[in-house]
C-alpha atoms as a PDB file:
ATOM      1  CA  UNK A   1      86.589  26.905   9.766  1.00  0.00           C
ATOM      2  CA  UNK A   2      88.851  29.082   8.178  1.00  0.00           C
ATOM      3  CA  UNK A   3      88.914  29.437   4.476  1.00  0.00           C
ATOM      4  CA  UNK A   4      91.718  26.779   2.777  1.00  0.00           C
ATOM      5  CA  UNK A   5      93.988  27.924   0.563  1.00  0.00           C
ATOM      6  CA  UNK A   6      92.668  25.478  -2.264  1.00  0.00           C
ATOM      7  CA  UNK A   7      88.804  25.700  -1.756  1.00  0.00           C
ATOM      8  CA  UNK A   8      86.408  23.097  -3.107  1.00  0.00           C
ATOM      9  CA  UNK A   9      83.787  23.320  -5.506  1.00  0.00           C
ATOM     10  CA  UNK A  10      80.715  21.076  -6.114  1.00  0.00           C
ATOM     11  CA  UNK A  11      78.845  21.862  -8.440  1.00  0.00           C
ATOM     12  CA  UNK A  12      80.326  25.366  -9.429  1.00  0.00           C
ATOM     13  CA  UNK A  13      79.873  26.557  -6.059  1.00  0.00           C
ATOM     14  CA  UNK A  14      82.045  27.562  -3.972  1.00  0.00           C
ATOM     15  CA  UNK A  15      82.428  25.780  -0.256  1.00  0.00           C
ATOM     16  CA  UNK A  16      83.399  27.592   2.399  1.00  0.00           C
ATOM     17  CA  UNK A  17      83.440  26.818   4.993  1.00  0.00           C
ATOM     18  CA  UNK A  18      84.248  23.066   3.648  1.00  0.00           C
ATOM     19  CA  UNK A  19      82.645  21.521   6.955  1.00  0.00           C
ATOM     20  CA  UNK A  20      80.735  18.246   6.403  1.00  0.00           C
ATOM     21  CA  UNK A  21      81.630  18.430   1.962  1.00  0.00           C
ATOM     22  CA  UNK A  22      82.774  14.761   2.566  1.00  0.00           C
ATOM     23  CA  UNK A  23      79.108  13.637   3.173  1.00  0.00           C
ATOM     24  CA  UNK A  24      78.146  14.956  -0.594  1.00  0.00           C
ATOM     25  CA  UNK A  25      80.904  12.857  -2.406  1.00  0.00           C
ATOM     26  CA  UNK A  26      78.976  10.060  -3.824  1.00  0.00           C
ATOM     27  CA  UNK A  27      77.837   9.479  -7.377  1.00  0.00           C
ATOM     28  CA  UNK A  28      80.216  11.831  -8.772  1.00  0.00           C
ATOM     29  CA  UNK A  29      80.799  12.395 -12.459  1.00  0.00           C
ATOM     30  CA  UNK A  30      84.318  14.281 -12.382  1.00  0.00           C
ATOM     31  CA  UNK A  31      86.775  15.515 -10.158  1.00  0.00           C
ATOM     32  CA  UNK A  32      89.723  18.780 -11.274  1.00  0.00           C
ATOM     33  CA  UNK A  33      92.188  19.855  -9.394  1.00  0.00           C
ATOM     34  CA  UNK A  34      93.421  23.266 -10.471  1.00  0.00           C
ATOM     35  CA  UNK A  35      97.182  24.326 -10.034  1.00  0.00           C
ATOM     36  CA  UNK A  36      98.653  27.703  -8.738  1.00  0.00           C
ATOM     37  CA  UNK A  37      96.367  30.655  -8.114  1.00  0.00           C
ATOM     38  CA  UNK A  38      93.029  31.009  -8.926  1.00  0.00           C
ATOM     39  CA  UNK A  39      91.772  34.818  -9.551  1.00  0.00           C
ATOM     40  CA  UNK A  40      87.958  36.014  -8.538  1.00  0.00           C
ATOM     41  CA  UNK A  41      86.645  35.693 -12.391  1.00  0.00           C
ATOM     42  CA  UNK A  42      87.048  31.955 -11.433  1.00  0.00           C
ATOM     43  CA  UNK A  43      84.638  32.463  -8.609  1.00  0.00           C
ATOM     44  CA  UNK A  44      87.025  33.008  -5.386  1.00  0.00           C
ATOM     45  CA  UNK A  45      90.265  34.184  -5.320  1.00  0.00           C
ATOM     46  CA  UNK A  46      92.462  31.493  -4.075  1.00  0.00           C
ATOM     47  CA  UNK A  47      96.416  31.113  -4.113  1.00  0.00           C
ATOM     48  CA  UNK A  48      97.008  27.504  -4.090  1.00  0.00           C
ATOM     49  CA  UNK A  49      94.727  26.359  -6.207  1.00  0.00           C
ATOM     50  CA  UNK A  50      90.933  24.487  -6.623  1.00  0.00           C
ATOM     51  CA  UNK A  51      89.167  21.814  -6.485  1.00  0.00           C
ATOM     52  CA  UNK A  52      86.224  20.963  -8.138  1.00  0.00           C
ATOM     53  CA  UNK A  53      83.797  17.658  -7.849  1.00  0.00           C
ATOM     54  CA  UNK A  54      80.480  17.641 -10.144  1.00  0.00           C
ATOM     55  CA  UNK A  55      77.752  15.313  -9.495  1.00  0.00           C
ATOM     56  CA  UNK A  56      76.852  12.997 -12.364  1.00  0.00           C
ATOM     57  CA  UNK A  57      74.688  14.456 -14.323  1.00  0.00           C
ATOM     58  CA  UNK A  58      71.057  13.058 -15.398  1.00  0.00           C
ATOM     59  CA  UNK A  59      71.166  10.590 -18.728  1.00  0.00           C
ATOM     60  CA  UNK A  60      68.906  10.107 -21.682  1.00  0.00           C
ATOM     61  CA  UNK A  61      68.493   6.213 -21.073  1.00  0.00           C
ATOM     62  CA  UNK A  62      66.705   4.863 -17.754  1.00  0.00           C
ATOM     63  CA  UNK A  63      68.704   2.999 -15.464  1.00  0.00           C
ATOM     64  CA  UNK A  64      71.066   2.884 -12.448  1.00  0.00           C
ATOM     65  CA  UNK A  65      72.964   1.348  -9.970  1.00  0.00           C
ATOM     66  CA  UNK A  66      73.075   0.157  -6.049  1.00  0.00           C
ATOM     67  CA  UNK A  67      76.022  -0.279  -4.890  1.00  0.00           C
ATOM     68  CA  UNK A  68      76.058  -2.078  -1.301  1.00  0.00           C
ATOM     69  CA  UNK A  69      79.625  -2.258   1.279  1.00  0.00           C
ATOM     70  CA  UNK A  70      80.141  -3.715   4.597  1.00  0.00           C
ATOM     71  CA  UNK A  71      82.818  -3.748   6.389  1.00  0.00           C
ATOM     72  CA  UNK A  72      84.392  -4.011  10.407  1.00  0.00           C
ATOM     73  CA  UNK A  73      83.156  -2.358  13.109  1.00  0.00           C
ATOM     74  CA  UNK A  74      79.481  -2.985  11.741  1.00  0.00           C
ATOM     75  CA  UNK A  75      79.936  -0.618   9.251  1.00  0.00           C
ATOM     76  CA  UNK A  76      77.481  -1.042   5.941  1.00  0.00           C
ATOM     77  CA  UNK A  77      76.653   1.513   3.424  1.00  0.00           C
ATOM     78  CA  UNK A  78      74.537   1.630   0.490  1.00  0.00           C
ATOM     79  CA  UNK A  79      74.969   3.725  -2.454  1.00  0.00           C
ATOM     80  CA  UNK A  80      72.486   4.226  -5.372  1.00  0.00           C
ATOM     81  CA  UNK A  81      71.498   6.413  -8.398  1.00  0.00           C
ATOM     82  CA  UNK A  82      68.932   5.855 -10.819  1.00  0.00           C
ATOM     83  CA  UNK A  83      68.073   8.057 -14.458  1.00  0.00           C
ATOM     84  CA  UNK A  84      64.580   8.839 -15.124  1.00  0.00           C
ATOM     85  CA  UNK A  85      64.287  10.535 -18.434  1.00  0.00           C
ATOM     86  CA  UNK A  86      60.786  12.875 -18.621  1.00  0.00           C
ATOM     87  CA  UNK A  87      61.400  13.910 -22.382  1.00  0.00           C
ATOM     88  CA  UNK A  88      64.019  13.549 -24.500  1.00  0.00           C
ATOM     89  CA  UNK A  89      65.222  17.652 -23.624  1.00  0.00           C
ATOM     90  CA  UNK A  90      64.193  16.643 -19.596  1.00  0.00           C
ATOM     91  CA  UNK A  91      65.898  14.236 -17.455  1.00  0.00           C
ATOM     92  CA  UNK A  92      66.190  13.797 -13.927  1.00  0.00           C
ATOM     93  CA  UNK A  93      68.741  11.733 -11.703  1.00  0.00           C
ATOM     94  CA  UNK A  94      68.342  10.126  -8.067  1.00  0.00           C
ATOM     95  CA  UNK A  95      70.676   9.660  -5.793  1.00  0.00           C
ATOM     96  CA  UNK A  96      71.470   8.730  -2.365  1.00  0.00           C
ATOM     97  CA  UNK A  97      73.747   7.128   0.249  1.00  0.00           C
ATOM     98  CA  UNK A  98      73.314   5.491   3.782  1.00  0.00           C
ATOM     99  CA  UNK A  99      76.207   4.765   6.029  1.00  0.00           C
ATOM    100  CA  UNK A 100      76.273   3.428   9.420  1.00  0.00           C
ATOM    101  CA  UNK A 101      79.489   2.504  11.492  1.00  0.00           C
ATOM    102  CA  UNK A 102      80.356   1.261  15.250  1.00  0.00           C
ATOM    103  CA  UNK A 103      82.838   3.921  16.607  1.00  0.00           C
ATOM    104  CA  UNK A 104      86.464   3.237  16.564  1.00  0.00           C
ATOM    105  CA  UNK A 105      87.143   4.424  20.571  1.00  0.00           C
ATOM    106  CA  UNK A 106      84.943   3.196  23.648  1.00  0.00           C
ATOM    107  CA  UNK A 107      84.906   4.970  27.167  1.00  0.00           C
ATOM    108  CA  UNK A 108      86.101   2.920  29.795  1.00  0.00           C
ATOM    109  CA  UNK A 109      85.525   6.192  32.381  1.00  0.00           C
ATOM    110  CA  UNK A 110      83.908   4.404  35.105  1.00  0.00           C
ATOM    111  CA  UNK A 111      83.934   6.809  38.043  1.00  0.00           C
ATOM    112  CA  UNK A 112      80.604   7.156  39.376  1.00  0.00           C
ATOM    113  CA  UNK A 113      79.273  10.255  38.768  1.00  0.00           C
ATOM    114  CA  UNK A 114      80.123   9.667  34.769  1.00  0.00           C
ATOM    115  CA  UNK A 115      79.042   5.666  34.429  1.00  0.00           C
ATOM    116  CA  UNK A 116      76.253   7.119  32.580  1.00  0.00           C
ATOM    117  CA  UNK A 117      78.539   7.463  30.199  1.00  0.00           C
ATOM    118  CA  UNK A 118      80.741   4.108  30.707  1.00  0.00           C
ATOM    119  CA  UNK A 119      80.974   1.999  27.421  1.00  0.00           C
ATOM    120  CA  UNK A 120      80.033   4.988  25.229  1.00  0.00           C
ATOM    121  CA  UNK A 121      81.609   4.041  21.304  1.00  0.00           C
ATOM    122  CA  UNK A 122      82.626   6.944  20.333  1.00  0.00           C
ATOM    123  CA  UNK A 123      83.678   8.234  16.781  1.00  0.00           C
ATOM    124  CA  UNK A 124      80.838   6.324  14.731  1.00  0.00           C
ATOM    125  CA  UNK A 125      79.449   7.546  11.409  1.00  0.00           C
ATOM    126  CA  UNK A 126      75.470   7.994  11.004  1.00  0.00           C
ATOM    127  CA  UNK A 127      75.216   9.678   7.564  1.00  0.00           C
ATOM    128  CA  UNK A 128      72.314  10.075   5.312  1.00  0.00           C
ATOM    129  CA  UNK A 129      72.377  12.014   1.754  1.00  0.00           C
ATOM    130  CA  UNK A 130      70.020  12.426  -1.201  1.00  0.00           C
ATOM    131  CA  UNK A 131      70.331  14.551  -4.391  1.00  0.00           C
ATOM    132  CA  UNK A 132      68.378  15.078  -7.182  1.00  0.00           C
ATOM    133  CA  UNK A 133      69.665  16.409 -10.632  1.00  0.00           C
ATOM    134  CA  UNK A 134      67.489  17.753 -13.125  1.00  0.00           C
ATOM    135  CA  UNK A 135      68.507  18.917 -16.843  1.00  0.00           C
ATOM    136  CA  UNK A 136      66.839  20.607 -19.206  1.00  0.00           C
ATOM    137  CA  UNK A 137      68.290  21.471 -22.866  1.00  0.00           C
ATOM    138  CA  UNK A 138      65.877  23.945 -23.625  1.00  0.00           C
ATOM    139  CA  UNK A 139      67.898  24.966 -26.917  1.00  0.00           C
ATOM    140  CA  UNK A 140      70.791  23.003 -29.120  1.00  0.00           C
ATOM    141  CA  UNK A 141      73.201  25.216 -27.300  1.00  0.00           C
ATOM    142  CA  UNK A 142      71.577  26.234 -23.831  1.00  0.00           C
ATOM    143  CA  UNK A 143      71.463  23.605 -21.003  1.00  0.00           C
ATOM    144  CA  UNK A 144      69.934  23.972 -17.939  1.00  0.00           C
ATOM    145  CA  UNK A 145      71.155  22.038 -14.716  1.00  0.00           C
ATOM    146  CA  UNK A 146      69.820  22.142 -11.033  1.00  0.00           C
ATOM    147  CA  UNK A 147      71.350  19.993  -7.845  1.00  0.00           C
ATOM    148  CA  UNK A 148      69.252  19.908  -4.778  1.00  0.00           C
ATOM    149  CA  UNK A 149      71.433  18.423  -1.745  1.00  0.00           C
ATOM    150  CA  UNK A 150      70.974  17.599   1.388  1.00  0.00           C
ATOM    151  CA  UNK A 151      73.469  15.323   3.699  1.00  0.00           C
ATOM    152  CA  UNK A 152      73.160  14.972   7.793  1.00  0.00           C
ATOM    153  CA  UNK A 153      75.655  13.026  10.205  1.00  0.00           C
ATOM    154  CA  UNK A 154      75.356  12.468  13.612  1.00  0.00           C
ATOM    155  CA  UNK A 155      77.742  11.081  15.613  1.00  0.00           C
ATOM    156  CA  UNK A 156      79.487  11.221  18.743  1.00  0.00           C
ATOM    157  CA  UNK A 157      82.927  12.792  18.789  1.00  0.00           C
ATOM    158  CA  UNK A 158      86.399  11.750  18.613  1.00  0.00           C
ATOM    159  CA  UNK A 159      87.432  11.665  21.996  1.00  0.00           C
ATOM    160  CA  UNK A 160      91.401  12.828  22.562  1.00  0.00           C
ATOM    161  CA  UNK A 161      93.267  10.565  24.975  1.00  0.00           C
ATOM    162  CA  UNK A 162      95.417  12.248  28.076  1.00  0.00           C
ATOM    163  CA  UNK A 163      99.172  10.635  28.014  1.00  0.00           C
ATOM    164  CA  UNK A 164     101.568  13.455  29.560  1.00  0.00           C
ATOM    165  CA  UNK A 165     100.701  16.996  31.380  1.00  0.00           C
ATOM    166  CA  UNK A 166     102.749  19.451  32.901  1.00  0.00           C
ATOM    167  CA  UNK A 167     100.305  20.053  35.665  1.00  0.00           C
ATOM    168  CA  UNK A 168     100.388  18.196  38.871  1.00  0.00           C
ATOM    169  CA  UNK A 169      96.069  18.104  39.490  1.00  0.00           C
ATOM    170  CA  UNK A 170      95.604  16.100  36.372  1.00  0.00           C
ATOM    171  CA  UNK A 171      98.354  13.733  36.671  1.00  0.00           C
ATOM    172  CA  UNK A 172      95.392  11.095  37.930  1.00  0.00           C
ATOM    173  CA  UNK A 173      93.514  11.568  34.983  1.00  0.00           C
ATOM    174  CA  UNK A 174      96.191  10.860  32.799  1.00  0.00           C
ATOM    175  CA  UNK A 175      97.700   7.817  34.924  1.00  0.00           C
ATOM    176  CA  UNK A 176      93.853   6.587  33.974  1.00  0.00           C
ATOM    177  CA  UNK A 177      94.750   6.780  30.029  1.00  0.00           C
ATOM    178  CA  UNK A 178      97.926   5.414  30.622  1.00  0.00           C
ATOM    179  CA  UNK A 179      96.843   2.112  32.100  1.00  0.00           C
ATOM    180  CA  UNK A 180      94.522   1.214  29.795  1.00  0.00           C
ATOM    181  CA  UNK A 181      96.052  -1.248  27.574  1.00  0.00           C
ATOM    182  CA  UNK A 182      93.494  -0.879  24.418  1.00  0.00           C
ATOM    183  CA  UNK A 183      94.841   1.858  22.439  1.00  0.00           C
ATOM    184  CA  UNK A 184      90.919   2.408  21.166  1.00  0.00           C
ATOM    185  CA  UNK A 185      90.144   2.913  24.433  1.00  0.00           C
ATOM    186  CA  UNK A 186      89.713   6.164  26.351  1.00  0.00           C
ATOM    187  CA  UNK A 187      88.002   7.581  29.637  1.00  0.00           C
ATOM    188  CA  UNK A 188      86.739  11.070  29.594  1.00  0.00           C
ATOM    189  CA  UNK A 189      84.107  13.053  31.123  1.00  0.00           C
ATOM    190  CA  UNK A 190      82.671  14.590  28.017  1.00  0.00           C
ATOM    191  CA  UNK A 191      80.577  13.117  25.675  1.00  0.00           C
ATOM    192  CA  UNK A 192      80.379  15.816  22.943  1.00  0.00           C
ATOM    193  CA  UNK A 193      77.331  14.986  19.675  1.00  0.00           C
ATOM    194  CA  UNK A 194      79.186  15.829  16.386  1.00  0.00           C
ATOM    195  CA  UNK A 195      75.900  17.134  14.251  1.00  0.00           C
ATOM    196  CA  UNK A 196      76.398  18.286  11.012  1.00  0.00           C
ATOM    197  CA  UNK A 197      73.583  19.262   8.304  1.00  0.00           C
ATOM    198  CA  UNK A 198      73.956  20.650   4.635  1.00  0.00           C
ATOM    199  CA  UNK A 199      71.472  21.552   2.545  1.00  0.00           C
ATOM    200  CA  UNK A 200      72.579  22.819  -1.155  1.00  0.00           C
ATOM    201  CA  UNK A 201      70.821  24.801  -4.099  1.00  0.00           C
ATOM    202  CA  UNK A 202      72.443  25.380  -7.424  1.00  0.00           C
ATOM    203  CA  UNK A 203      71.635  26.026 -10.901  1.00  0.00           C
ATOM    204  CA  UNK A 204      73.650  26.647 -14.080  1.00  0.00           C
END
């Protein structure tokens, strides 16, 4: 959680903490990196550099696009965005994503009191996002823009796998790891949920 050295921006806002940005980058209209140091009339005073990712922005024309994936481990995800012009100074864009995927590690921990937890996938993706853009040229030379975002994953968590330790009370646990034979495979005793929820307001 510590500030980077080159933040990210969506939007024109600054992110950080950067947990959980990744679920917002869909339907994106540009992408800068920035070189060297970046001072605070930028917006944050950075020294390696910044990054900045805008959403695309509402057009004058309806129309849109769904955009549909599936791949191993039963993942699938579904993108789409769709322009809905109001007036011709007022236009508003939807857009969303859905993503589902089997974890890439299963617990094979099968000591009895954790077989609750025997067969577990961990290190799946549940993640669900919508945005709405809305711009309004009020003037010939003033534009108004406003993102609403929210994203939300649950999943469970990456579990790390035991191979060596220098103390002589966990050497069974770790003989456990080491004779599994599926290197996706993994026995431990905690199950941690990996939650995360944004929610994001900006105008300009």
């Amino acid at each position: 959680n510590d500030d980077p050295s080159a933040p990210m921006y969506f939007s024109d806002v600054v992110m950080t903490p950067s947990t959980g940005i990744n679920l917002s980058l869909y339907d994106i209209g540009m992408v800068q990196v920035l070189k060297g140091p970046q001072g605070t009339l930028f917006g944050r005073n950075s020294t390696a550099g910044a990054i900045l990712i805008n959403p695309k922005l509402p057009g004058e024309e309806f129309g849109g696009f769904v955009d549909l994936t599936a791949g191993n481990y039963g993942m699938y995800r579904t993108d789409f965005g769709v322009d809905v012009p109001v007036t011709d100074t007022f236009q508003l864009r939807f857009a969303g994503r859905k993503l589902e995927r089997d974890g890439y590690q299963t617990n094979k921990n099968d000591l009895p009191q954790d077989i609750a937890d025997y067969g577990k996938e961990l290190w799946d993706d549940n993640t669900s996002a919508l945005r709405m853009s809305a711009r309004w040229q009020s003037t010939e030379n003033i534009e108004n823009v406003t993102v609403v975002d929210w994203s939300e994953k649950n999943s469970l968590a990456r579990a790390a796998k035991a191979v060596v330790t220098g103390r002589s009370q966990f050497q069974a646990s770790v003989n456990r790891n080491l004779a599994l034979t599926d290197p996706s495979d993994v026995r431990v005793n905690i199950i941690a949920p990996e939650n995360v929820e944004n929610d994001f307001l900006s105008n300009t």
